[in-house]
Protein backbone atom coordinates (compact mmCIF):
# COMPACT_ATOMS: atom_id res chain seq x y z
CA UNK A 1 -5.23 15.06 15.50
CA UNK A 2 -1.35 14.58 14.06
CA UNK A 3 -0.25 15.48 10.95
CA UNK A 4 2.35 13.59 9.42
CA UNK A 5 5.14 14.80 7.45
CA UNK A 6 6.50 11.89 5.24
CA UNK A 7 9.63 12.95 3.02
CA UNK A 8 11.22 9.25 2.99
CA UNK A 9 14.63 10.38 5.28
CA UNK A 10 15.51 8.60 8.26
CA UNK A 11 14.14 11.38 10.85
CA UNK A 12 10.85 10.86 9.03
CA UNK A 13 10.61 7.30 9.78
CA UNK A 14 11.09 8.15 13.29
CA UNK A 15 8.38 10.45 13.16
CA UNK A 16 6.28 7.84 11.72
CA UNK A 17 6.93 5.09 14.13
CA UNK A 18 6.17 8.38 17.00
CA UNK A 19 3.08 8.92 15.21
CA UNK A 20 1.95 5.20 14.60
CA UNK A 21 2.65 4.98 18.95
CA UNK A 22 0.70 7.64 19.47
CA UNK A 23 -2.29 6.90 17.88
CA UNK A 24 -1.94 2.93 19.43
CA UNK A 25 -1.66 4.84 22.85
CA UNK A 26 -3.34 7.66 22.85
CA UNK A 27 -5.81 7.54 20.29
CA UNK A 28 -3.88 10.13 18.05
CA UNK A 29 -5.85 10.43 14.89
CA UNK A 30 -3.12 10.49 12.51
CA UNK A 31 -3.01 12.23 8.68
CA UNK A 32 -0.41 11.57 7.09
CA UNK A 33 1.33 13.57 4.55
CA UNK A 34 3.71 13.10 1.38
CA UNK A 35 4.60 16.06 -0.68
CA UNK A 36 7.21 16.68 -3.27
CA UNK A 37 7.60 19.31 -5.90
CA UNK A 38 7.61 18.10 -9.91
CA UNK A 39 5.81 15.04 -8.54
CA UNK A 40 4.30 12.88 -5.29
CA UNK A 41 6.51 9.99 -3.74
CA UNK A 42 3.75 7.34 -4.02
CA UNK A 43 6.42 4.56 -2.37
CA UNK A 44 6.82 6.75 0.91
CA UNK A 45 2.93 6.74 1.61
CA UNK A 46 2.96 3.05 0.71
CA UNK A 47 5.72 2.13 2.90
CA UNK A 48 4.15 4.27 5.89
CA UNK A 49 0.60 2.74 5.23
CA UNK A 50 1.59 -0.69 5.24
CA UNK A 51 3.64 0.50 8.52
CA UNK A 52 0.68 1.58 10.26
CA UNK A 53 -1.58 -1.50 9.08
CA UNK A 54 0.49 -3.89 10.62
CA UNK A 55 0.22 -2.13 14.06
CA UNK A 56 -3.08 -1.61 13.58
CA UNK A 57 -3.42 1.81 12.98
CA UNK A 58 -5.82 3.63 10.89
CA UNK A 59 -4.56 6.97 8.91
CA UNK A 60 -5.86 9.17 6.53
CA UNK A 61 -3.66 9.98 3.43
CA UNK A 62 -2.93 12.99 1.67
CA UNK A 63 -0.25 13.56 -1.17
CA UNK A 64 0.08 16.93 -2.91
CA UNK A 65 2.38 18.20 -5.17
CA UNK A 66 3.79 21.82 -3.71
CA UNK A 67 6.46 23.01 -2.14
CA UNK A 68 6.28 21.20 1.31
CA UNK A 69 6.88 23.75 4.41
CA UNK A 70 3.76 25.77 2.80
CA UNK A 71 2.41 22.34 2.28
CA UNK A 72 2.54 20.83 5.63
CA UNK A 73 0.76 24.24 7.31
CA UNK A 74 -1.91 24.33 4.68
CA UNK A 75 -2.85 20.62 5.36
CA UNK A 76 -2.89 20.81 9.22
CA UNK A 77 -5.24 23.54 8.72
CA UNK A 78 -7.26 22.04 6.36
CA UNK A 79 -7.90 18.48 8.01
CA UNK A 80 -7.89 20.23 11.57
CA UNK A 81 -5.11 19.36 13.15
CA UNK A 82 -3.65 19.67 16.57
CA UNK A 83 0.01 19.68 16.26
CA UNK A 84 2.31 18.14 13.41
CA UNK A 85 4.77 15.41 13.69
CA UNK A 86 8.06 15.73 11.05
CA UNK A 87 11.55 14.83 10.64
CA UNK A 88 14.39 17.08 11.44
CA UNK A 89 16.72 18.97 9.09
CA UNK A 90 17.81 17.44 5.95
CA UNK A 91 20.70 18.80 4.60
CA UNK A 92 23.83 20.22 6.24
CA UNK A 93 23.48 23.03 9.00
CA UNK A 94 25.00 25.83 6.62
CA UNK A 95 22.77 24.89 3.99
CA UNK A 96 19.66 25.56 6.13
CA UNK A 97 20.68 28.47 7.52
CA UNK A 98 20.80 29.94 3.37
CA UNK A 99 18.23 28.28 2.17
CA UNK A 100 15.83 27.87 4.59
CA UNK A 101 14.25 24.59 5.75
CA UNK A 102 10.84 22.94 6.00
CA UNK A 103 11.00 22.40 9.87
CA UNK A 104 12.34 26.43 10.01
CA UNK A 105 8.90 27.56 7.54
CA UNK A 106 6.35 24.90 9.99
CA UNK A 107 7.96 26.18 13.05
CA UNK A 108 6.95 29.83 11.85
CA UNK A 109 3.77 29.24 9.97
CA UNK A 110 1.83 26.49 12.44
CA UNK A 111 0.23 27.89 15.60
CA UNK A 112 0.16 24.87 17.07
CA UNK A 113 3.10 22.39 18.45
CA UNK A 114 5.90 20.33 16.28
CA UNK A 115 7.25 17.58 17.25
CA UNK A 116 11.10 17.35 15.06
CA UNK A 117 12.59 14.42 15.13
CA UNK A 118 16.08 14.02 14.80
């Protein structure tokens, strides 16, 4: 079982198209996951289903409002899952190194592998 991180970058997509391979190949049950704080990114989750319908892939969908590192760990606990699948950093290296990152909080708070894309 994959988790999903959906956040609507490019390195997400990449993820997605990882994740949507993965479950054609290897059976991969896939969950995927939008999260935003002040409000849930309803297009991102529509984009990625229709993504995964056309290649035949079922998901399950989640969308909570929360800060999303904390987010992404709580889910992948909650719906059982085996390792997580996300995009890679977001904003400028300097940036991340201040104010922390969602891959950096994931890569500390999941016991289990992440796949970053980049």
């Amino acid at each position: 079982r994959a988790l999903l991180g959906l956040d609507g970058t490019p390195t997400a997509t990449e993820a997605l198209y990882l994740g949507a391979y993965r479950a054609q190949r290897g059976g991969t049950e896939i969950t995927v996951l939008t999260t935003k704080e002040g409000g849930l990114r309803r297009s991102i989750q529509g984009r990625a289903r229709e993504y995964l319908e056309q290649h035949g892939v079922q998901a399950h969908y989640v969308q909570r409002i929360g800060p999303p590192g904390p987010t992404v760990v709580a889910v992948a606990g909650e719906r059982g899952c085996d390792f997580v699948l996300m995009g890679g950093y977001g904003q400028a290296p300097l940036v991340e190194v201040v104010l922390g990152s969602t891959v950096d909080f994931v890569l500390r708070g999941f016991d289990g592998p992440v796949l970053v894309c980049r």
